[in-house]
Protein backbone atom coordinates (compact mmCIF):
# COMPACT_ATOMS: atom_id res chain seq x y z
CA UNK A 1 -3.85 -17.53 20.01
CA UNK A 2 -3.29 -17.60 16.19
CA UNK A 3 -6.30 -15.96 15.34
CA UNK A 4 -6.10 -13.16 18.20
CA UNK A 5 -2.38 -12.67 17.02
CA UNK A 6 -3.82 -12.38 13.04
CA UNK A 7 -6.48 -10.21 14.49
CA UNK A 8 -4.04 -7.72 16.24
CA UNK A 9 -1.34 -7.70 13.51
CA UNK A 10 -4.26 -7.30 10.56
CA UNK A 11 -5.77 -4.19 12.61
CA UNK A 12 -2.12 -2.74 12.29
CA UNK A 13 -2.35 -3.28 8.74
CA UNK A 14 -5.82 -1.93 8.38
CA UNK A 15 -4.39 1.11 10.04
CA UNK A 16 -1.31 1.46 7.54
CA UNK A 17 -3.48 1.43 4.60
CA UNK A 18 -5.59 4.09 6.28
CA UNK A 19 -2.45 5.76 6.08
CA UNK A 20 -1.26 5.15 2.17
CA UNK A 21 -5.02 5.98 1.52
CA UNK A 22 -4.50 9.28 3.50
CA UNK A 23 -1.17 10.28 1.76
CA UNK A 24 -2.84 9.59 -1.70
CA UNK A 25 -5.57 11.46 -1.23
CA UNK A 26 -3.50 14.21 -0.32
CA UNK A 27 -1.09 13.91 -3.46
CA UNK A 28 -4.61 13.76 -5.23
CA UNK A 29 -5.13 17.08 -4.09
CA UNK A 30 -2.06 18.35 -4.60
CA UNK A 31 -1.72 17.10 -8.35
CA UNK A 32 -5.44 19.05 -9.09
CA UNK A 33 -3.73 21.97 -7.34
CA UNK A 34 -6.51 21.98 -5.07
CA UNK A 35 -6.36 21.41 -0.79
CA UNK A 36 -5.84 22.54 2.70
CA UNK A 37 -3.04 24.85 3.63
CA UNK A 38 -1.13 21.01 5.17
CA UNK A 39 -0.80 20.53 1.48
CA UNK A 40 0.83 23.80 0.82
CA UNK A 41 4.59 22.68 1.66
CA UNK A 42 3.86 20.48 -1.46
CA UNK A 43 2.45 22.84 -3.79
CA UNK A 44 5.59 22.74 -6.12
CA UNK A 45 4.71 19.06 -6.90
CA UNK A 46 1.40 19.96 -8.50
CA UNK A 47 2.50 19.50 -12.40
CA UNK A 48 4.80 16.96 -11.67
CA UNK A 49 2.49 14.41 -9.80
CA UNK A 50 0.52 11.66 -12.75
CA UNK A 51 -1.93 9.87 -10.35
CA UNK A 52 -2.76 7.99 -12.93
CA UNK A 53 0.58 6.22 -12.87
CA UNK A 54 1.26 5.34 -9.26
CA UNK A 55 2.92 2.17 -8.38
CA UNK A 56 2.89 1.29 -4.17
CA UNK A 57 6.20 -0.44 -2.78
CA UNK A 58 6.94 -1.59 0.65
CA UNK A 59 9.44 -4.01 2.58
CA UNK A 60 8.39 -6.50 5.07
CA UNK A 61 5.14 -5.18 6.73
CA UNK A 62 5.24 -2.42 4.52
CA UNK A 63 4.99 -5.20 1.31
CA UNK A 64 1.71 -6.13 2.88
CA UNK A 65 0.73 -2.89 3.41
CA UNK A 66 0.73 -2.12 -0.39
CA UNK A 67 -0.55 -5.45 -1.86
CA UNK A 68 -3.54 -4.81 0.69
CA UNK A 69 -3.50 -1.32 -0.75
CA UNK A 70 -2.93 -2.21 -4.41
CA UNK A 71 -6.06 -5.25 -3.66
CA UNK A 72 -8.19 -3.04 -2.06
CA UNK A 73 -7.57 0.41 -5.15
CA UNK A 74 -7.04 -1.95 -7.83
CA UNK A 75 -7.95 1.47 -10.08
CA UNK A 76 -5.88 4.07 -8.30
CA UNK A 77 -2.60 1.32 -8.57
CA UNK A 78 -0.46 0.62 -11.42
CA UNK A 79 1.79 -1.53 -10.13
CA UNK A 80 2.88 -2.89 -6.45
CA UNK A 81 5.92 -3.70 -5.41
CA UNK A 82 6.51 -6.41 -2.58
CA UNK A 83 9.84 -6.89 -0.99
CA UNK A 84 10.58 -9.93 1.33
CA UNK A 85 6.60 -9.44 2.07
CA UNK A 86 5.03 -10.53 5.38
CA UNK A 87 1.88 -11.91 4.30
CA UNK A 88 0.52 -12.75 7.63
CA UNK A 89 -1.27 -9.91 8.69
CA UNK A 90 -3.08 -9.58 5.12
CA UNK A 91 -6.88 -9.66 5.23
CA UNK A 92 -8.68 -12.86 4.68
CA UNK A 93 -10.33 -11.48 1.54
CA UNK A 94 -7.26 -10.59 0.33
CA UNK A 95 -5.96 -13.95 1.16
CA UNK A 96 -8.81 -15.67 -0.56
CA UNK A 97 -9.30 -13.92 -4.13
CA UNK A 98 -5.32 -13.93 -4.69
CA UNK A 99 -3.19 -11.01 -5.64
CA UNK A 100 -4.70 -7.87 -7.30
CA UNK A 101 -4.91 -7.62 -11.28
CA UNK A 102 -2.25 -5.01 -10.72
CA UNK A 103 1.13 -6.05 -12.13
CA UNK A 104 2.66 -7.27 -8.72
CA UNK A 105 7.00 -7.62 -8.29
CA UNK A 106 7.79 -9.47 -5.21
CA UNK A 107 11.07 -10.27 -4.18
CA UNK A 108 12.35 -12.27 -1.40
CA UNK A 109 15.89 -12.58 0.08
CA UNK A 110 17.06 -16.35 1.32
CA UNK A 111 17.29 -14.88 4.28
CA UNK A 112 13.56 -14.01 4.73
CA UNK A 113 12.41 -17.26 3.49
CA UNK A 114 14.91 -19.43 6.39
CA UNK A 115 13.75 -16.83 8.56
């Protein structure tokens, strides 16, 4: 049951950092002032986007969602940010080689850690 319960909750995460991928990608475009007509509402960020300065944060979930991010981009991220992170779902690879070379901040609450 552990494993199928990993497997299920590490598919979610795959699917969330699909999702950061996605949304960089599009701020990408939108910095180069390039893009689809979806990026238009954003057009007024173009000269004040650096993508080469992006730092990831998340809470809970989201805290694995951006160390798997920052592990998997380690040249697209700066810096992650990892609050009261939920490691469980995280990748076995990710598991294995430790946290990214990026400069990672986690902090956790007493109350995640009794939790």
């Amino acid at each position: 049951r552990a494993h199928l319960r990993h497997a299920l909750r590490n598919e979610q995460l795959q699917r969330r950092v699909a999702e950061v991928r996605a949304a960089f990608s599009m701020l990408t475009r939108v910095s180069r002032g390039s893009g689809e007509a979806a990026d238009a509402r954003l057009a007024f960020l173009k000269d004040s986007l650096d993508m080469s300065r992006v730092a990831v944060v998340g809470h809970s979930f989201g805290a694995a969602t951006a160390l798997q991010f920052a592990c998997e981009n380690p040249k697209l991220v700066r810096a992650c940010v990892a609050l009261d992170a939920w490691a469980y779902p995280l990748s076995k690879s990710v598991l294995a080689a430790g946290l990214p070379h990026t400069p990672v901040l986690s902090i956790s609450g007493d109350h995640f850690s009794k939790w």
